[in-house]
PDB file of N, CA and C in Angstrom:
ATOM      1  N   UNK A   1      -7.859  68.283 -32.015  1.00  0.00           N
ATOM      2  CA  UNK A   1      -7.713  68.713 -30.629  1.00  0.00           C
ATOM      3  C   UNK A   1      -7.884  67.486 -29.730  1.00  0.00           C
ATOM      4  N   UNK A   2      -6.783  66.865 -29.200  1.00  0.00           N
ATOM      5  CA  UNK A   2      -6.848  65.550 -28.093  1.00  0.00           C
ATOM      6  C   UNK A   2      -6.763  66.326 -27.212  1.00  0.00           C
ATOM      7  N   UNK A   3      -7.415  67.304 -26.300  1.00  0.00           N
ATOM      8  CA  UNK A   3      -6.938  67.833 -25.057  1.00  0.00           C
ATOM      9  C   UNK A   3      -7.450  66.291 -23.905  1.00  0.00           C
ATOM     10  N   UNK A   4      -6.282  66.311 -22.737  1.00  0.00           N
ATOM     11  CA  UNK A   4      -6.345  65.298 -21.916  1.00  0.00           C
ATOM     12  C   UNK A   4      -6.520  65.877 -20.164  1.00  0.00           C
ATOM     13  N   UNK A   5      -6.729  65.623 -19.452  1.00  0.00           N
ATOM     14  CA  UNK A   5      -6.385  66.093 -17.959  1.00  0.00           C
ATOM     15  C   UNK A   5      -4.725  65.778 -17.926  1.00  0.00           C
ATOM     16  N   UNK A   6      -4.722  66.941 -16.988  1.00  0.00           N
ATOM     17  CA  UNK A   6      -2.822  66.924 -16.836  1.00  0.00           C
ATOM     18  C   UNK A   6      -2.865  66.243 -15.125  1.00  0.00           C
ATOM     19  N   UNK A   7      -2.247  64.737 -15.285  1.00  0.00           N
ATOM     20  CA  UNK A   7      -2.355  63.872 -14.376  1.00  0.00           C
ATOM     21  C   UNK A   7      -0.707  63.793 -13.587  1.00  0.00           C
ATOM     22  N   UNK A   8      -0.084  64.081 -14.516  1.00  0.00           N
ATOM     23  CA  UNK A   8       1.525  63.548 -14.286  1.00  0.00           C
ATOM     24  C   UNK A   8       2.316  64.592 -14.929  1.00  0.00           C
ATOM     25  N   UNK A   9       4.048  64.530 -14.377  1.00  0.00           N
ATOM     26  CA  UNK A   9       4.801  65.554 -14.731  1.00  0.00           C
ATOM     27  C   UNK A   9       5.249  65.982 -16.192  1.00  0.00           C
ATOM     28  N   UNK A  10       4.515  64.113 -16.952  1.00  0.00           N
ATOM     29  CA  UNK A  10       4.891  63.378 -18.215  1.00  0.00           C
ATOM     30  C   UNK A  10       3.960  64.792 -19.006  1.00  0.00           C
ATOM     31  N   UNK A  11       2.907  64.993 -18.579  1.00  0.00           N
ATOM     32  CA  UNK A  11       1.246  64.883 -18.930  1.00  0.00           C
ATOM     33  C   UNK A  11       1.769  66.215 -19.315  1.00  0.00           C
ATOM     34  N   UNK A  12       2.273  66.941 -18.065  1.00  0.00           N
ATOM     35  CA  UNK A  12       2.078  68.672 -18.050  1.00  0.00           C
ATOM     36  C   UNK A  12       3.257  69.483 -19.074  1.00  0.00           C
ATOM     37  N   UNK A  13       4.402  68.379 -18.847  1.00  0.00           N
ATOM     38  CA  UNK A  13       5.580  68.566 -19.960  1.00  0.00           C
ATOM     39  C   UNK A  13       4.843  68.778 -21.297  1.00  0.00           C
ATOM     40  N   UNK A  14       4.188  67.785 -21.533  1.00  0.00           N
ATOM     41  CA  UNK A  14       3.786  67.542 -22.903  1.00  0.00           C
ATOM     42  C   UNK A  14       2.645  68.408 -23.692  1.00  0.00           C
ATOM     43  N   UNK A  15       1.766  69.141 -22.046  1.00  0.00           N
ATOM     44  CA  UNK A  15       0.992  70.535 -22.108  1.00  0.00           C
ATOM     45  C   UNK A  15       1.692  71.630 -22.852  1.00  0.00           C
ATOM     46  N   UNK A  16       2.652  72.042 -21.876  1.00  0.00           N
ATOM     47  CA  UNK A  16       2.961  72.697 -22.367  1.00  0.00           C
ATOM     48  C   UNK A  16       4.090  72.930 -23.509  1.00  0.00           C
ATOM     49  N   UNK A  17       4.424  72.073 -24.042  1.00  0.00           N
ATOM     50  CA  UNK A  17       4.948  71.916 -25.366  1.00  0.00           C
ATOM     51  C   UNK A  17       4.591  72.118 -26.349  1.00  0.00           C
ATOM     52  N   UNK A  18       2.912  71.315 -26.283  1.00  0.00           N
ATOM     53  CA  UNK A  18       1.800  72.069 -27.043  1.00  0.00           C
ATOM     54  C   UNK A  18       1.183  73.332 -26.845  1.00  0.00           C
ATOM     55  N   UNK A  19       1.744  73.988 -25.792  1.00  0.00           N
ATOM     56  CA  UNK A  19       1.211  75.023 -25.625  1.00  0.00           C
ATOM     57  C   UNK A  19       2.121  76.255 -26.735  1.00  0.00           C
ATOM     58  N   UNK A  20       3.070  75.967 -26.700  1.00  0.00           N
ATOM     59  CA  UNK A  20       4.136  76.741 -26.744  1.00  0.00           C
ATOM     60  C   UNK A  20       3.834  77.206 -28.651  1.00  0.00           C
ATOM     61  N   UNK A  21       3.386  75.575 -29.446  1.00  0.00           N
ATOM     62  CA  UNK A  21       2.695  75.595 -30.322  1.00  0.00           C
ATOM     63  C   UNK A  21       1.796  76.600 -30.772  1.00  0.00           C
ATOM     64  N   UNK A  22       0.657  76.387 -30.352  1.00  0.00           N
ATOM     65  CA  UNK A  22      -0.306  77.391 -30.463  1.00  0.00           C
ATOM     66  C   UNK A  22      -0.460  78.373 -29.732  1.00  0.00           C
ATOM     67  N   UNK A  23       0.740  79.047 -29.368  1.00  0.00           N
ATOM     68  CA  UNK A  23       0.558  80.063 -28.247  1.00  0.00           C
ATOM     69  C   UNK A  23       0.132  81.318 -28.890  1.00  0.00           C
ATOM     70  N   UNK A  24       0.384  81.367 -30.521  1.00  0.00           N
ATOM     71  CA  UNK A  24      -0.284  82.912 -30.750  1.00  0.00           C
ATOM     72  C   UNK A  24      -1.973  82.451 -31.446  1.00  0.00           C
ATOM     73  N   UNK A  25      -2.527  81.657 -31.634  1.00  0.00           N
ATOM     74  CA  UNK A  25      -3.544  80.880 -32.051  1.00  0.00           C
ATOM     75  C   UNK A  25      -4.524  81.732 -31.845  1.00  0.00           C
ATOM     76  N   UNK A  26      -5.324  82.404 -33.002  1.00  0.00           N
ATOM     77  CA  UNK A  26      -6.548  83.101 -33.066  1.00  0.00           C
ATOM     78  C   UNK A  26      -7.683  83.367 -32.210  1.00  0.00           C
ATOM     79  N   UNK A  27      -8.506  83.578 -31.319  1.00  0.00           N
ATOM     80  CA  UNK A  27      -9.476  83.469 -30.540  1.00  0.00           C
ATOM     81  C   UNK A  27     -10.738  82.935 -31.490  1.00  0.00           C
ATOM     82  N   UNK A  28     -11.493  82.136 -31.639  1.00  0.00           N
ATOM     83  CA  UNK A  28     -12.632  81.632 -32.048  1.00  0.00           C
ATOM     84  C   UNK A  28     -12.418  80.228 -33.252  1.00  0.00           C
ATOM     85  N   UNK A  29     -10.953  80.028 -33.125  1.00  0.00           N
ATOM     86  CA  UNK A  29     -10.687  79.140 -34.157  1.00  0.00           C
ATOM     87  C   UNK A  29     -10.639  77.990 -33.587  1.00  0.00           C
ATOM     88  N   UNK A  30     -10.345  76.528 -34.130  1.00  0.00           N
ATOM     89  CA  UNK A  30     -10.427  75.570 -33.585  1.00  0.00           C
ATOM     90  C   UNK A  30      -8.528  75.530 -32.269  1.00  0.00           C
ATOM     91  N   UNK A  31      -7.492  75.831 -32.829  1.00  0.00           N
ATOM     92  CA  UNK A  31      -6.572  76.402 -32.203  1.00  0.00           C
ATOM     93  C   UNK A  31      -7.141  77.070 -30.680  1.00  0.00           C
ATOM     94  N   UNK A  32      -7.038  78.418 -31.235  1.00  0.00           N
ATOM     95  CA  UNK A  32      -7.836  78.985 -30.432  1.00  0.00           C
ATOM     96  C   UNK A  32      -8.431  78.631 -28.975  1.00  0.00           C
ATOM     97  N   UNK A  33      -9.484  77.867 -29.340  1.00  0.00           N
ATOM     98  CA  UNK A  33     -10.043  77.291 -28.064  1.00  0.00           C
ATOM     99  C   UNK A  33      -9.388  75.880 -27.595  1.00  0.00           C
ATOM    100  N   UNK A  34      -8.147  75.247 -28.445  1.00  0.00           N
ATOM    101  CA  UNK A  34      -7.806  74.557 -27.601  1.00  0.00           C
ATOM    102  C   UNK A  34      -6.712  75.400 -26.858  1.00  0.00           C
ATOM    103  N   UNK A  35      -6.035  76.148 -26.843  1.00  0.00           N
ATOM    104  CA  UNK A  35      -5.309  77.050 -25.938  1.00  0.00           C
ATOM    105  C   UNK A  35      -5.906  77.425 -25.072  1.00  0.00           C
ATOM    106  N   UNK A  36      -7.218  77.897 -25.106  1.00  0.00           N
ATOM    107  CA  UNK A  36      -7.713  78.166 -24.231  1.00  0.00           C
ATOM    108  C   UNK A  36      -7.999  77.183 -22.782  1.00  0.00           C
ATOM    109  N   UNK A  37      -8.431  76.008 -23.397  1.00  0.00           N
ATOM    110  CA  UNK A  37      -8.448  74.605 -22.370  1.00  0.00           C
ATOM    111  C   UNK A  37      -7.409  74.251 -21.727  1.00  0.00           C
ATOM    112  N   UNK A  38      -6.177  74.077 -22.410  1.00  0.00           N
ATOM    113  CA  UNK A  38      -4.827  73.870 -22.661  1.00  0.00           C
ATOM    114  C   UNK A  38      -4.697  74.971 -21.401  1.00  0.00           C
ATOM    115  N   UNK A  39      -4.841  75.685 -21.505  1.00  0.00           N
ATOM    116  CA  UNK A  39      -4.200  77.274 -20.509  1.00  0.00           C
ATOM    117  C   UNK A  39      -4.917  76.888 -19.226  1.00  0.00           C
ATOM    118  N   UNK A  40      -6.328  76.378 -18.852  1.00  0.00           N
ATOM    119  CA  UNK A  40      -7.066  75.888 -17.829  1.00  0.00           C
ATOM    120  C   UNK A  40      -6.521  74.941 -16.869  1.00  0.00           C
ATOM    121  N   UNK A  41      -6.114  74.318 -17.792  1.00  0.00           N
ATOM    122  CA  UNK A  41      -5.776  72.735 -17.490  1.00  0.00           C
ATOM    123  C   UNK A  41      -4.194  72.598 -17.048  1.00  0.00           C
ATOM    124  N   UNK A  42      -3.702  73.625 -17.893  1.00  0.00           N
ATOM    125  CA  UNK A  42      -2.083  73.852 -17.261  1.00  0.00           C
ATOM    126  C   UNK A  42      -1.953  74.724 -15.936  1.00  0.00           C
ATOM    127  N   UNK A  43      -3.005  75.553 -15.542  1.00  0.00           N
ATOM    128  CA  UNK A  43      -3.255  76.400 -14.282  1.00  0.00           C
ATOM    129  C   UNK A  43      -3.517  75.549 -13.251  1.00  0.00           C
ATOM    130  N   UNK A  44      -4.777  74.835 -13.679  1.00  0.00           N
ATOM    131  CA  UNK A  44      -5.109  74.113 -12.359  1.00  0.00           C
ATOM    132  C   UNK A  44      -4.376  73.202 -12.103  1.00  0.00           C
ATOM    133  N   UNK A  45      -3.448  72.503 -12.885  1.00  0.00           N
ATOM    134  CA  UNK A  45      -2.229  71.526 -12.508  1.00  0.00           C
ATOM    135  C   UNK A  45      -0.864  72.288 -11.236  1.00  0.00           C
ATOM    136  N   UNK A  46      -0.960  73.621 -12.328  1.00  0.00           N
ATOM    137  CA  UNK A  46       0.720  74.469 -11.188  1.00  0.00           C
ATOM    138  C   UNK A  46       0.007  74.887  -9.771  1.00  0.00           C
ATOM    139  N   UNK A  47      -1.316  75.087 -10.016  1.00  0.00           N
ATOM    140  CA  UNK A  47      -1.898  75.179  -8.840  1.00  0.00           C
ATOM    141  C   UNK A  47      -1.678  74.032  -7.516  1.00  0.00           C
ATOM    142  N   UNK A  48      -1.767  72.936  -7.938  1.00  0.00           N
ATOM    143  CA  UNK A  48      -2.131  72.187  -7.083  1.00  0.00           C
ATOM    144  C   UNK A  48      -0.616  71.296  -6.989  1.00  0.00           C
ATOM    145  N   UNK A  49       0.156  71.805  -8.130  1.00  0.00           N
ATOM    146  CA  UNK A  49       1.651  71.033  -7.722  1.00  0.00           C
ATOM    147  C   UNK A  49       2.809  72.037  -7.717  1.00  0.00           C
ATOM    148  N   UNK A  50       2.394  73.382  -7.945  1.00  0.00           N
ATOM    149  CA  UNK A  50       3.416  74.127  -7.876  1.00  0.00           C
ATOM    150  C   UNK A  50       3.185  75.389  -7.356  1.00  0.00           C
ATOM    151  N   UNK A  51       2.599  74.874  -5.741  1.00  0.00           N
ATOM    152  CA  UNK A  51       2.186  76.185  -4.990  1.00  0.00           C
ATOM    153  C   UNK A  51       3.377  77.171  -4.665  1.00  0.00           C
ATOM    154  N   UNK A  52       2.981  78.346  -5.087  1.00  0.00           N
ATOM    155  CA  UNK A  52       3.848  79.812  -4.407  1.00  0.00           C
ATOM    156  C   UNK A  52       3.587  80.113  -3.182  1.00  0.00           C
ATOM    157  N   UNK A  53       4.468  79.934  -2.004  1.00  0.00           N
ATOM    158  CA  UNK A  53       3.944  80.644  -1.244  1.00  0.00           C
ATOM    159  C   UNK A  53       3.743  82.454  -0.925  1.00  0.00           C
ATOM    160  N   UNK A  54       3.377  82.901   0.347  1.00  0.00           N
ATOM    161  CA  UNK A  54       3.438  84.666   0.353  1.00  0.00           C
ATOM    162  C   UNK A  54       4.872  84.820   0.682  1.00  0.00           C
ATOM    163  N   UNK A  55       5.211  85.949   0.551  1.00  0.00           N
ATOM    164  CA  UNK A  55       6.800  86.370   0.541  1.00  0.00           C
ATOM    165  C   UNK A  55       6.471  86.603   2.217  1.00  0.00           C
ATOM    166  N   UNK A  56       7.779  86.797   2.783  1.00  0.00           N
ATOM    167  CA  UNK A  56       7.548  87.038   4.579  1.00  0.00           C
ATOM    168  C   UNK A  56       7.221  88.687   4.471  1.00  0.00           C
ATOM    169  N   UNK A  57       6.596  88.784   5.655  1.00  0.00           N
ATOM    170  CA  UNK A  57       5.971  90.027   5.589  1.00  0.00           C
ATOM    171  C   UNK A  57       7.040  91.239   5.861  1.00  0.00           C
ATOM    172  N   UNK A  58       8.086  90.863   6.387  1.00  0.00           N
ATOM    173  CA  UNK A  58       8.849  92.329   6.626  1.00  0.00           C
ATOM    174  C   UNK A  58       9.546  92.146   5.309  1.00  0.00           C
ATOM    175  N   UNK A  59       9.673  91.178   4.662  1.00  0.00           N
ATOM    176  CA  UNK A  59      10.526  91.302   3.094  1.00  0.00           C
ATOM    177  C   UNK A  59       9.757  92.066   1.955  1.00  0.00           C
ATOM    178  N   UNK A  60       8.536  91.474   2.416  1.00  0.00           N
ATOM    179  CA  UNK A  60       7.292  92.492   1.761  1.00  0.00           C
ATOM    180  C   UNK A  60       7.726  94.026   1.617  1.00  0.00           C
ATOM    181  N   UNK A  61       7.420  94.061   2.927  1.00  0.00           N
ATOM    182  CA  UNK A  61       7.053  95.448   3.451  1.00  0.00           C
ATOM    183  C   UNK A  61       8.542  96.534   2.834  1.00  0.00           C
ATOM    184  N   UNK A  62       9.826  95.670   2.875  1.00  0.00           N
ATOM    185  CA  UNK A  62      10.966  96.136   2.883  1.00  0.00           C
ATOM    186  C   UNK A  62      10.875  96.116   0.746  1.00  0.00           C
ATOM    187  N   UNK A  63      10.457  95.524   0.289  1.00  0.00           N
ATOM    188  CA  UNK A  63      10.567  95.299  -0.910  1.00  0.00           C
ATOM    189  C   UNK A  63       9.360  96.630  -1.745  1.00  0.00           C
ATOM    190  N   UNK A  64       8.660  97.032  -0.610  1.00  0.00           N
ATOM    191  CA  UNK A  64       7.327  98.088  -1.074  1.00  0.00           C
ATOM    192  C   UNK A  64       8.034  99.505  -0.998  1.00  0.00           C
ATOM    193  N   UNK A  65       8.563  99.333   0.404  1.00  0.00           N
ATOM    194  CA  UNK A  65       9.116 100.416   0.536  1.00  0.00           C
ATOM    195  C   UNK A  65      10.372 101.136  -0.513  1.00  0.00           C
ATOM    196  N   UNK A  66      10.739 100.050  -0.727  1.00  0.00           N
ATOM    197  CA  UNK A  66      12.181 100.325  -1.880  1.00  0.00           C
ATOM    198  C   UNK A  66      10.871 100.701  -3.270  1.00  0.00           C
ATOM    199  N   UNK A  67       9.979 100.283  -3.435  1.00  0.00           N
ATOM    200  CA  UNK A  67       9.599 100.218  -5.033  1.00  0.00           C
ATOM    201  C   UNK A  67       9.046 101.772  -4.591  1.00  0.00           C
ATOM    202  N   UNK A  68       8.086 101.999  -3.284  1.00  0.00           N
ATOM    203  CA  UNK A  68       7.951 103.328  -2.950  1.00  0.00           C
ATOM    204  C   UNK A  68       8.479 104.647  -3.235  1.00  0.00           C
ATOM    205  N   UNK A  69      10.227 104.134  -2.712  1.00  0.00           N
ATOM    206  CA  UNK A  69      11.179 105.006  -2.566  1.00  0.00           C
ATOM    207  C   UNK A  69      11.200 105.634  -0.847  1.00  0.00           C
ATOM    208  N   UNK A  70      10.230 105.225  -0.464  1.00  0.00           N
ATOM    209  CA  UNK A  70      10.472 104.974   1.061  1.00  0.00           C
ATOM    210  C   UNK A  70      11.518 104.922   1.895  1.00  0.00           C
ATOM    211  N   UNK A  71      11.890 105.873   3.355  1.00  0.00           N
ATOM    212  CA  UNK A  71      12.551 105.257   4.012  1.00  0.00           C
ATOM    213  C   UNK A  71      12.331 105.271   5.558  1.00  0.00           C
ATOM    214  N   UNK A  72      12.827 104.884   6.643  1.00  0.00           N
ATOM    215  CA  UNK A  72      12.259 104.113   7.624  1.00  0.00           C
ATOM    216  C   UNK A  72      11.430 105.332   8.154  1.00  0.00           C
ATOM    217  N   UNK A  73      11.571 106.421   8.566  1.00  0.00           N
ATOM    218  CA  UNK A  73      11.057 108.078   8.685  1.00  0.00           C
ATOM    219  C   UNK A  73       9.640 107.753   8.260  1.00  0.00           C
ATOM    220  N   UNK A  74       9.237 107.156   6.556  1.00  0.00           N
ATOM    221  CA  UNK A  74       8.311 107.539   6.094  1.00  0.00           C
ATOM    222  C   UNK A  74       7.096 106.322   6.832  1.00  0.00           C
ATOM    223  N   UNK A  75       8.158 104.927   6.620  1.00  0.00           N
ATOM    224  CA  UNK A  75       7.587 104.081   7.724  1.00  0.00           C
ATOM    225  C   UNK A  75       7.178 104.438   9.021  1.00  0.00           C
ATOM    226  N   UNK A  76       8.023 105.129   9.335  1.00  0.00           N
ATOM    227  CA  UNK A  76       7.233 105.485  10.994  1.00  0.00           C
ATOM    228  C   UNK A  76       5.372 106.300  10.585  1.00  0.00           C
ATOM    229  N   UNK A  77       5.890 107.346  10.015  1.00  0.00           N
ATOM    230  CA  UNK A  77       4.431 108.071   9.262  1.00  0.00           C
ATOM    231  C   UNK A  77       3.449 106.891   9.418  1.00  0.00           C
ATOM    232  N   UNK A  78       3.600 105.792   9.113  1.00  0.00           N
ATOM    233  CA  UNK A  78       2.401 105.171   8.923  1.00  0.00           C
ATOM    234  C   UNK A  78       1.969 103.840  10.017  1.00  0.00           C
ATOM    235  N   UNK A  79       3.440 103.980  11.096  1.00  0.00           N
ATOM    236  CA  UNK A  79       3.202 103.088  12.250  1.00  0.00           C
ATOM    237  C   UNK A  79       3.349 103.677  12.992  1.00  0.00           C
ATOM    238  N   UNK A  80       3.646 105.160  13.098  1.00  0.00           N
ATOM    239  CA  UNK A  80       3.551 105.798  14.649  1.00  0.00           C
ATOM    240  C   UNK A  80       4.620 106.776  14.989  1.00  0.00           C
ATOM    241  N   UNK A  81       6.018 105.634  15.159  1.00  0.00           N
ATOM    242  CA  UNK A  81       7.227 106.059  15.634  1.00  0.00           C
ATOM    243  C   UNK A  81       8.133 105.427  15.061  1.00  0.00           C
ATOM    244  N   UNK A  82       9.213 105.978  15.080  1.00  0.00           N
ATOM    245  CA  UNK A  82      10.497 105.582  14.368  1.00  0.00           C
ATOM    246  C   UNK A  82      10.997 104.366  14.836  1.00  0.00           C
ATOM    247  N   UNK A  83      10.720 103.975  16.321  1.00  0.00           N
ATOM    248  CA  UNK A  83      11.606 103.130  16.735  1.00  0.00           C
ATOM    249  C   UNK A  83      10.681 101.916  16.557  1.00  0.00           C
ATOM    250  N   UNK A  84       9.700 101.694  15.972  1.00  0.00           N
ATOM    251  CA  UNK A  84       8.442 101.241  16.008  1.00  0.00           C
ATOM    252  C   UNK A  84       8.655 100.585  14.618  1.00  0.00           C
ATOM    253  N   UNK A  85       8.954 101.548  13.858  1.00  0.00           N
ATOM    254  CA  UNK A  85       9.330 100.776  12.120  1.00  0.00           C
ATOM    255  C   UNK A  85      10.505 100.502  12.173  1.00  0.00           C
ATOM    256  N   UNK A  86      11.966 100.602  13.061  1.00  0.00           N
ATOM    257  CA  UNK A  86      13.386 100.113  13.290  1.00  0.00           C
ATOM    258  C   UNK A  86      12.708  98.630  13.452  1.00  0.00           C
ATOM    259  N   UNK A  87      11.959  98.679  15.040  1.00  0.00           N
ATOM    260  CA  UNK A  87      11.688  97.440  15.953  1.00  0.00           C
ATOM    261  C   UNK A  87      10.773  96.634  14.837  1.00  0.00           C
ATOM    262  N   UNK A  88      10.531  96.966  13.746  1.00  0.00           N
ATOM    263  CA  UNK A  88       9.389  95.840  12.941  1.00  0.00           C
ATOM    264  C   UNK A  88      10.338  95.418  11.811  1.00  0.00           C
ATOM    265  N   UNK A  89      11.290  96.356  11.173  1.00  0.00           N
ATOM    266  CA  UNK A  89      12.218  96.019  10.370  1.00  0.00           C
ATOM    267  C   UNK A  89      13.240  94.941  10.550  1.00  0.00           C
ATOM    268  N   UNK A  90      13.895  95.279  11.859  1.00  0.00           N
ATOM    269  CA  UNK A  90      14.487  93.945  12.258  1.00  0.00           C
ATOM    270  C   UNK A  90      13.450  92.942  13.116  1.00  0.00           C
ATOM    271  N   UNK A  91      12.691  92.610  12.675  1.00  0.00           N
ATOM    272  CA  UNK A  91      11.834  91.280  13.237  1.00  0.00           C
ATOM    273  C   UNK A  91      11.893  91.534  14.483  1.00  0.00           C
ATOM    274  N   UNK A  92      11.665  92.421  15.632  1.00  0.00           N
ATOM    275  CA  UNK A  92      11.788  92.282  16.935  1.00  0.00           C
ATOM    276  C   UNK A  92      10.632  92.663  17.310  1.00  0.00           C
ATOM    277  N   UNK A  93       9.406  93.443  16.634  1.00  0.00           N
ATOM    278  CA  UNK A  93       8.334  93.570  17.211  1.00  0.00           C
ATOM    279  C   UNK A  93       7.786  93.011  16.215  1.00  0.00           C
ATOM    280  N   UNK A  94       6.693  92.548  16.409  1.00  0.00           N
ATOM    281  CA  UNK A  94       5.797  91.613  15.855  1.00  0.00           C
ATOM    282  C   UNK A  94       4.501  92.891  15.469  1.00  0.00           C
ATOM    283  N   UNK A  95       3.932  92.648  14.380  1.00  0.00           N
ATOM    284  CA  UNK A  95       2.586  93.311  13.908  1.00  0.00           C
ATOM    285  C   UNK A  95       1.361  93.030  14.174  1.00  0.00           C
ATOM    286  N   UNK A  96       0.464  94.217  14.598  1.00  0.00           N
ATOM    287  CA  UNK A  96      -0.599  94.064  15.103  1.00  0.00           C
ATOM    288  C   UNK A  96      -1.753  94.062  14.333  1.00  0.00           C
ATOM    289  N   UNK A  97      -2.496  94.190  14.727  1.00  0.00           N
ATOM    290  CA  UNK A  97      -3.728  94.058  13.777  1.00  0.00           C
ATOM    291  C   UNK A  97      -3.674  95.545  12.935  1.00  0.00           C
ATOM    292  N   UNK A  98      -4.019  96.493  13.838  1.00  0.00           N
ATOM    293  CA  UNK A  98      -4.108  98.067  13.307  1.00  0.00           C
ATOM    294  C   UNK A  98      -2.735  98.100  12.908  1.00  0.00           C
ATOM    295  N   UNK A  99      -1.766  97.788  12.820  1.00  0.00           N
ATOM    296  CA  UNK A  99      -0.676  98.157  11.824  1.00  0.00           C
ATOM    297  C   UNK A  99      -0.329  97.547  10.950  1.00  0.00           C
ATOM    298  N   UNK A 100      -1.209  96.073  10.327  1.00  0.00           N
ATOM    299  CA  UNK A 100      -1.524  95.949   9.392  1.00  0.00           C
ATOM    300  C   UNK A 100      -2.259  96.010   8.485  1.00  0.00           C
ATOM    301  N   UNK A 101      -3.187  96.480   9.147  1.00  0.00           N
ATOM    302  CA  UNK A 101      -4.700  97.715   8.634  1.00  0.00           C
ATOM    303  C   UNK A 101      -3.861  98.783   8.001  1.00  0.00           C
ATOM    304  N   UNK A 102      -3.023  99.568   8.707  1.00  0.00           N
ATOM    305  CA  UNK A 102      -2.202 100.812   8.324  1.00  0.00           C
ATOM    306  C   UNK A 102      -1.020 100.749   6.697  1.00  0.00           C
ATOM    307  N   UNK A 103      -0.565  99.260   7.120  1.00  0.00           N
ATOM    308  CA  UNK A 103       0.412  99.209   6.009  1.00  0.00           C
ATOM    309  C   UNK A 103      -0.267  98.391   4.849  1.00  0.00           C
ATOM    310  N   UNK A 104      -1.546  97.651   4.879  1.00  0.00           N
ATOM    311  CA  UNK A 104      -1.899  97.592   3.948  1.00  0.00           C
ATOM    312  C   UNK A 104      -2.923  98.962   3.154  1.00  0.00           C
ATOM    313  N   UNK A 105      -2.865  99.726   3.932  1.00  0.00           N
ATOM    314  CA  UNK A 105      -4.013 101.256   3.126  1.00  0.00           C
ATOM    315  C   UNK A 105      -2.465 101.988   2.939  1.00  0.00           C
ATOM    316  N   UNK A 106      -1.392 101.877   3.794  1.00  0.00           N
ATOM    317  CA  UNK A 106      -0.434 103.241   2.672  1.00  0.00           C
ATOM    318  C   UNK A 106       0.332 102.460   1.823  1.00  0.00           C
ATOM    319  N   UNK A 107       0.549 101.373   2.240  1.00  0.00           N
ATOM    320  CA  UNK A 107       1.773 100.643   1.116  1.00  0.00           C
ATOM    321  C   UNK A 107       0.792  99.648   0.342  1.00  0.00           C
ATOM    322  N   UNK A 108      -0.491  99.221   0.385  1.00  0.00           N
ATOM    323  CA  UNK A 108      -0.972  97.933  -0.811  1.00  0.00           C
ATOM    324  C   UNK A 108      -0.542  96.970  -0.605  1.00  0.00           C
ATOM    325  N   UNK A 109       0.072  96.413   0.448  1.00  0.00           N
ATOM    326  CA  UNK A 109       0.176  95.057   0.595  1.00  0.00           C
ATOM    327  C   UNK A 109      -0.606  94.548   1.397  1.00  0.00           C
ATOM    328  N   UNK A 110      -1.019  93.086   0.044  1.00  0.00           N
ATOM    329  CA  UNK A 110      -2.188  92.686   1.172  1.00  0.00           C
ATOM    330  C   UNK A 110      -1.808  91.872   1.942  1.00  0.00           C
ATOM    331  N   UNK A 111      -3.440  91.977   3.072  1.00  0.00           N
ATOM    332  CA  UNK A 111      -3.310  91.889   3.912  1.00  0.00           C
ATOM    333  C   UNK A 111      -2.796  90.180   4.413  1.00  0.00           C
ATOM    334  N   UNK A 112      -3.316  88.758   3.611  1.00  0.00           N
ATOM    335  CA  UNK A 112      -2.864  88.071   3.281  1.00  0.00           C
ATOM    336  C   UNK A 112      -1.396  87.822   3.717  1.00  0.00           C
ATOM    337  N   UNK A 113      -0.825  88.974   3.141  1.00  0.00           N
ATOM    338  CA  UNK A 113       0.972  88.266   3.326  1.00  0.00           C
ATOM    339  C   UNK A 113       1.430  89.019   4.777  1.00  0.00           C
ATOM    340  N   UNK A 114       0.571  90.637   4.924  1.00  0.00           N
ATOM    341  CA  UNK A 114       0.680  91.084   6.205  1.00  0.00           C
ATOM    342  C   UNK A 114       0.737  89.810   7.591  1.00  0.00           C
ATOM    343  N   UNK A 115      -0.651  89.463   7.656  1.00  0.00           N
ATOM    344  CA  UNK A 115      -0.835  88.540   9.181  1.00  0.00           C
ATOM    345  C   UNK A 115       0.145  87.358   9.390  1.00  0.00           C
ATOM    346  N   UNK A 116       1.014  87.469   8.230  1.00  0.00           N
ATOM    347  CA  UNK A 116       1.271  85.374   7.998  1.00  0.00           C
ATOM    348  C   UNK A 116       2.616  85.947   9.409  1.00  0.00           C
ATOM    349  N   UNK A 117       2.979  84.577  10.146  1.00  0.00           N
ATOM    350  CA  UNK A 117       3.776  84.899  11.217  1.00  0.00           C
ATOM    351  C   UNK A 117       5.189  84.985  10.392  1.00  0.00           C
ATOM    352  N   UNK A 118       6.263  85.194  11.410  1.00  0.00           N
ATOM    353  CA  UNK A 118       7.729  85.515  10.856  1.00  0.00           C
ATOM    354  C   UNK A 118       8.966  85.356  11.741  1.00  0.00           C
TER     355      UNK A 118
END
């Protein structure tokens, strides 16, 4: 087991190559726990060089609603008024605090990707 810090793109290539290796590798074996390091060390690298950002919040919201089966009617239910979930759908009204309180308790999106601007 040479496990190294993943410094470079050289470094992380070569992570996970070895990863790919021992990817079904026993839990308590010498394998094993280098996957386990290996898996640490390849996280905190994509972390810090291969940030995700949050999806925009009405793509969110529009992407919940479809997995829901939702439609704008049911949106209003949970912002008020119809013209209220039209006016937020096409980006023309902006979200408030309490209606992202609201759409993160009926739809689960957090709140995180709710506040971000758009």
């Amino acid at each position: 087991m040479d496990i190294k810090p993943i410094k470079t793109k050289k470094d992380y290539q070569a992570a996970m190559n070895r990863l790919e290796v021992i990817f079904d590798a026993k839990p308590g074996t010498p394998e094993g726990d280098e996957l386990e390091v290996l898996g640490i060390l390849i996280d905190k690298y994509e972390q810090e060089h291969y940030l995700i950002g949050y999806p925009d919040p009405i793509e969110a919201i529009k992407f919940r609603m479809e997995q829901l089966g939702y439609s704008q009617s049911d949106l209003a239910k949970v912002v008020g008024l119809k013209s209220r979930a039209s006016e937020i759908l096409s980006k023309k009204r902006k979200l408030t605090l309490e209606m992202i309180r609201q759409l993160h308790q009926a739809l689960g999106i957090p709140t995180d990707v709710l506040i971000q601007s758009y």
